[in-house]
C-alpha atoms as a PDB file:
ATOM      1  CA  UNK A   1      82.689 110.243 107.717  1.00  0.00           C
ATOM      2  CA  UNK A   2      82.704 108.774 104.416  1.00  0.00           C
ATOM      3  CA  UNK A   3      85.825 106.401 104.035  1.00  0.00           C
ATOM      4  CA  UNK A   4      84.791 104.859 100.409  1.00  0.00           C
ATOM      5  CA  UNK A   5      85.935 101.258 100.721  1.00  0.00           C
ATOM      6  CA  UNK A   6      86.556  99.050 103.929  1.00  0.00           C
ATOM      7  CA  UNK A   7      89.290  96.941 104.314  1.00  0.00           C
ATOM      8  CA  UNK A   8      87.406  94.357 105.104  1.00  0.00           C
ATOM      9  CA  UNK A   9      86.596  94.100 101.215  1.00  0.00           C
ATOM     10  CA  UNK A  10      89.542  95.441  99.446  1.00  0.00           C
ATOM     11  CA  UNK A  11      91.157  92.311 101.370  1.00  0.00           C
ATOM     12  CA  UNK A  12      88.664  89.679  99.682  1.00  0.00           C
ATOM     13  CA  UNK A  13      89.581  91.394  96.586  1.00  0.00           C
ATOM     14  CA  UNK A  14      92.820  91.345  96.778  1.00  0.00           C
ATOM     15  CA  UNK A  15      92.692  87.364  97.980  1.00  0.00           C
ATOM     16  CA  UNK A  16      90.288  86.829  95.221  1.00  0.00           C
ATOM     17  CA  UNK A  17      92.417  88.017  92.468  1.00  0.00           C
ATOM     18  CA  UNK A  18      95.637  86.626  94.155  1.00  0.00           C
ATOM     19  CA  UNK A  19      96.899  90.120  94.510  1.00  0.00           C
ATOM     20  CA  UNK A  20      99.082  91.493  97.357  1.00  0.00           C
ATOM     21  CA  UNK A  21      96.965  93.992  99.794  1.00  0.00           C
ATOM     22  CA  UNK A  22      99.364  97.070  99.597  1.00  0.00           C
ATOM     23  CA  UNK A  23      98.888  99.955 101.639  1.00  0.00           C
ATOM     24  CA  UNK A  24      99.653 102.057  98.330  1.00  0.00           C
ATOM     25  CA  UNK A  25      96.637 100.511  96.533  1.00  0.00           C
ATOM     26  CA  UNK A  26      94.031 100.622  99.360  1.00  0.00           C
ATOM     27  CA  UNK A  27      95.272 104.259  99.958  1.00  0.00           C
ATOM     28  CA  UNK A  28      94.718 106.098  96.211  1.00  0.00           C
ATOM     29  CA  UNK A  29      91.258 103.709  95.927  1.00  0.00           C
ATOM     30  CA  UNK A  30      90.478 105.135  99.371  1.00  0.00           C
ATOM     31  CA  UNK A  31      90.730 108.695  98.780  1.00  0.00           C
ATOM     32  CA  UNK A  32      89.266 108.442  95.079  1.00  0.00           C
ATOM     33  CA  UNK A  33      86.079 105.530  96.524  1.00  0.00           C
ATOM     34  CA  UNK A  34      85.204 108.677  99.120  1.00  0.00           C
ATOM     35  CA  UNK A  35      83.462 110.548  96.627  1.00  0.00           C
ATOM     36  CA  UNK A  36      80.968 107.669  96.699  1.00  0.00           C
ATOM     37  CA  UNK A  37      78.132 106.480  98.986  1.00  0.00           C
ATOM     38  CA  UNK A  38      80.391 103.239 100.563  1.00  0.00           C
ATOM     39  CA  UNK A  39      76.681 100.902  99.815  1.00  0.00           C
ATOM     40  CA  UNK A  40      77.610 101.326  95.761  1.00  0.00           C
ATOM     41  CA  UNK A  41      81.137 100.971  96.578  1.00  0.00           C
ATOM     42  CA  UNK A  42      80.423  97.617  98.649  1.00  0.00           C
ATOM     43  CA  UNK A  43      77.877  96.473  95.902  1.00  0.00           C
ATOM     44  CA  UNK A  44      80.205  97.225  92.909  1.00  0.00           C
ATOM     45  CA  UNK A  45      83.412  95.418  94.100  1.00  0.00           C
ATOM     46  CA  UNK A  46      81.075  92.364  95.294  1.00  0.00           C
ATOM     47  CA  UNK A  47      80.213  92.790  91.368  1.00  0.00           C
ATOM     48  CA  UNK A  48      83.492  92.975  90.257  1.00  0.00           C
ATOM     49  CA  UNK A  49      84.631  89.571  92.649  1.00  0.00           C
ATOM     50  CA  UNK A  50      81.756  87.758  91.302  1.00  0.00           C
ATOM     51  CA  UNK A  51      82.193  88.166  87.842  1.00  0.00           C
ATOM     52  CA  UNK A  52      85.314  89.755  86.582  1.00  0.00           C
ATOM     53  CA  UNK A  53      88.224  87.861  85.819  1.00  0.00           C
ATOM     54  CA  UNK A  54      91.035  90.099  86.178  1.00  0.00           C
ATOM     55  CA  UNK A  55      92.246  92.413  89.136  1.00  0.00           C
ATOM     56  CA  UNK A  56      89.997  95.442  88.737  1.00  0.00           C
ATOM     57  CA  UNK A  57      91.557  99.060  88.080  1.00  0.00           C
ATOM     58  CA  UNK A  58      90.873 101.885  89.595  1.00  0.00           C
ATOM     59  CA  UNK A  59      88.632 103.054  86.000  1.00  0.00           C
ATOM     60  CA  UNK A  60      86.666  99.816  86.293  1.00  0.00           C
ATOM     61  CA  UNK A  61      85.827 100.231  89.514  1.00  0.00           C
ATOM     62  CA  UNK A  62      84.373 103.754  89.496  1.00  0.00           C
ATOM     63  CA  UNK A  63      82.672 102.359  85.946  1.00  0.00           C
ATOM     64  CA  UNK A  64      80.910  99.372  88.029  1.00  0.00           C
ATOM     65  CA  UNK A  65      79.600 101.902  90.636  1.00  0.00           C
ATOM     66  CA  UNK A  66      78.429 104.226  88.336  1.00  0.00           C
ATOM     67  CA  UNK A  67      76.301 101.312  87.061  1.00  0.00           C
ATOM     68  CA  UNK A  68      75.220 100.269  90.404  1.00  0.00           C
ATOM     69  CA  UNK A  69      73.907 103.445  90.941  1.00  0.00           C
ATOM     70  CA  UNK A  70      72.270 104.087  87.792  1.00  0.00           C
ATOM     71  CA  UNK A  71      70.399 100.762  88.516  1.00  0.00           C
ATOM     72  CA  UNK A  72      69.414 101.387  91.617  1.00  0.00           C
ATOM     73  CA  UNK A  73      67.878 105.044  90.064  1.00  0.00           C
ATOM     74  CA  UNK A  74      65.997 103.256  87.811  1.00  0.00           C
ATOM     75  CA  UNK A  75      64.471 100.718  89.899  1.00  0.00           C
ATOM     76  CA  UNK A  76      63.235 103.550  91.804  1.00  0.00           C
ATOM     77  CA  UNK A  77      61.599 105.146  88.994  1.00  0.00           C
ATOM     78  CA  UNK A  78      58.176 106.138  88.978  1.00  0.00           C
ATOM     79  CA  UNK A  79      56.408 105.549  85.719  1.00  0.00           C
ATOM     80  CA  UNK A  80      53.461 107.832  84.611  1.00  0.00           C
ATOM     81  CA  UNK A  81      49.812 106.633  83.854  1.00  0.00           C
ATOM     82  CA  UNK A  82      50.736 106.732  79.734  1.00  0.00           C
ATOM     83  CA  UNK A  83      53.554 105.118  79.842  1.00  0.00           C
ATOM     84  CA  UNK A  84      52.050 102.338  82.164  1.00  0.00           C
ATOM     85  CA  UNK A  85      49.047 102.275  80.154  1.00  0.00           C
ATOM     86  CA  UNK A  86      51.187 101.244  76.943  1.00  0.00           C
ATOM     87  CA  UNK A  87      53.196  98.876  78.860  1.00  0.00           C
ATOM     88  CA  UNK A  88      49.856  97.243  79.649  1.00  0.00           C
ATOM     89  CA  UNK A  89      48.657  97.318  75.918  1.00  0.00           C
ATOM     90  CA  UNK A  90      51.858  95.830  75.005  1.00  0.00           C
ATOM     91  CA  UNK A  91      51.874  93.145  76.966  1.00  0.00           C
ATOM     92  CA  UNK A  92      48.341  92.226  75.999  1.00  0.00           C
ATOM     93  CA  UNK A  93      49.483  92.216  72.320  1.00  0.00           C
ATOM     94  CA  UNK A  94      52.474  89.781  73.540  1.00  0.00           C
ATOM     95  CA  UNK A  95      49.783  87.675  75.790  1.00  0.00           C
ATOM     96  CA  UNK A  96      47.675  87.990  72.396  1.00  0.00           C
ATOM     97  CA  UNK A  97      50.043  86.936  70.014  1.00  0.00           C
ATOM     98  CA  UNK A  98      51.331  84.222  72.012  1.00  0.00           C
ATOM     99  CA  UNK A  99      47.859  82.437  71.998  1.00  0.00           C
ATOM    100  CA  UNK A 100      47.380  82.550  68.537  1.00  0.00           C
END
């Protein structure tokens, strides 16, 4: 079963941005965080702790894992011979240009 968030991290959050842990809070992220695989939900509100200043909403959060996943798609990308080829070319022109 697919429970979105732990509690576990809603808690270091909440400590984080000095913010009461309400049952209220954990409950409507809970239910809405479900609809997500809980390793982009982990990842994105590690994110969010790290480098956001205020206490996250609801928006930001889904916003952040959205992100997170979109990252993780296109690290997993495959790219095909022409495009690699090009990449290749351009980075000779850079290696090129750089010795002259």
């Amino acid at each position: 079963m697919n429970t979105g968030m732990n509690k576990k991290i809603f808690k270091m959050l909440c400590i984080n941005f000095n913010k009461d842990a309400n049952k209220e809070t954990y409950s409507l992220w809970e239910e809405e965080l479900k609809k997500y695989d809980p390793i982009y939900v982990d990842k994105a509100l590690h994110t969010i702790i790290k480098n956001d200043k205020y206490f996250p909403t609801l928006a930001r959060i889904i916003d952040v894992i959205k992100i997170e996943m979109l990252s993780t798609e296109t690290e997993n990308e495959i790219i095909d011979e022409e495009t690699q080829k090009e990449f290749d070319e351009f980075q000779e022109f850079i290696k090129a240009f750089r010795e002259s």
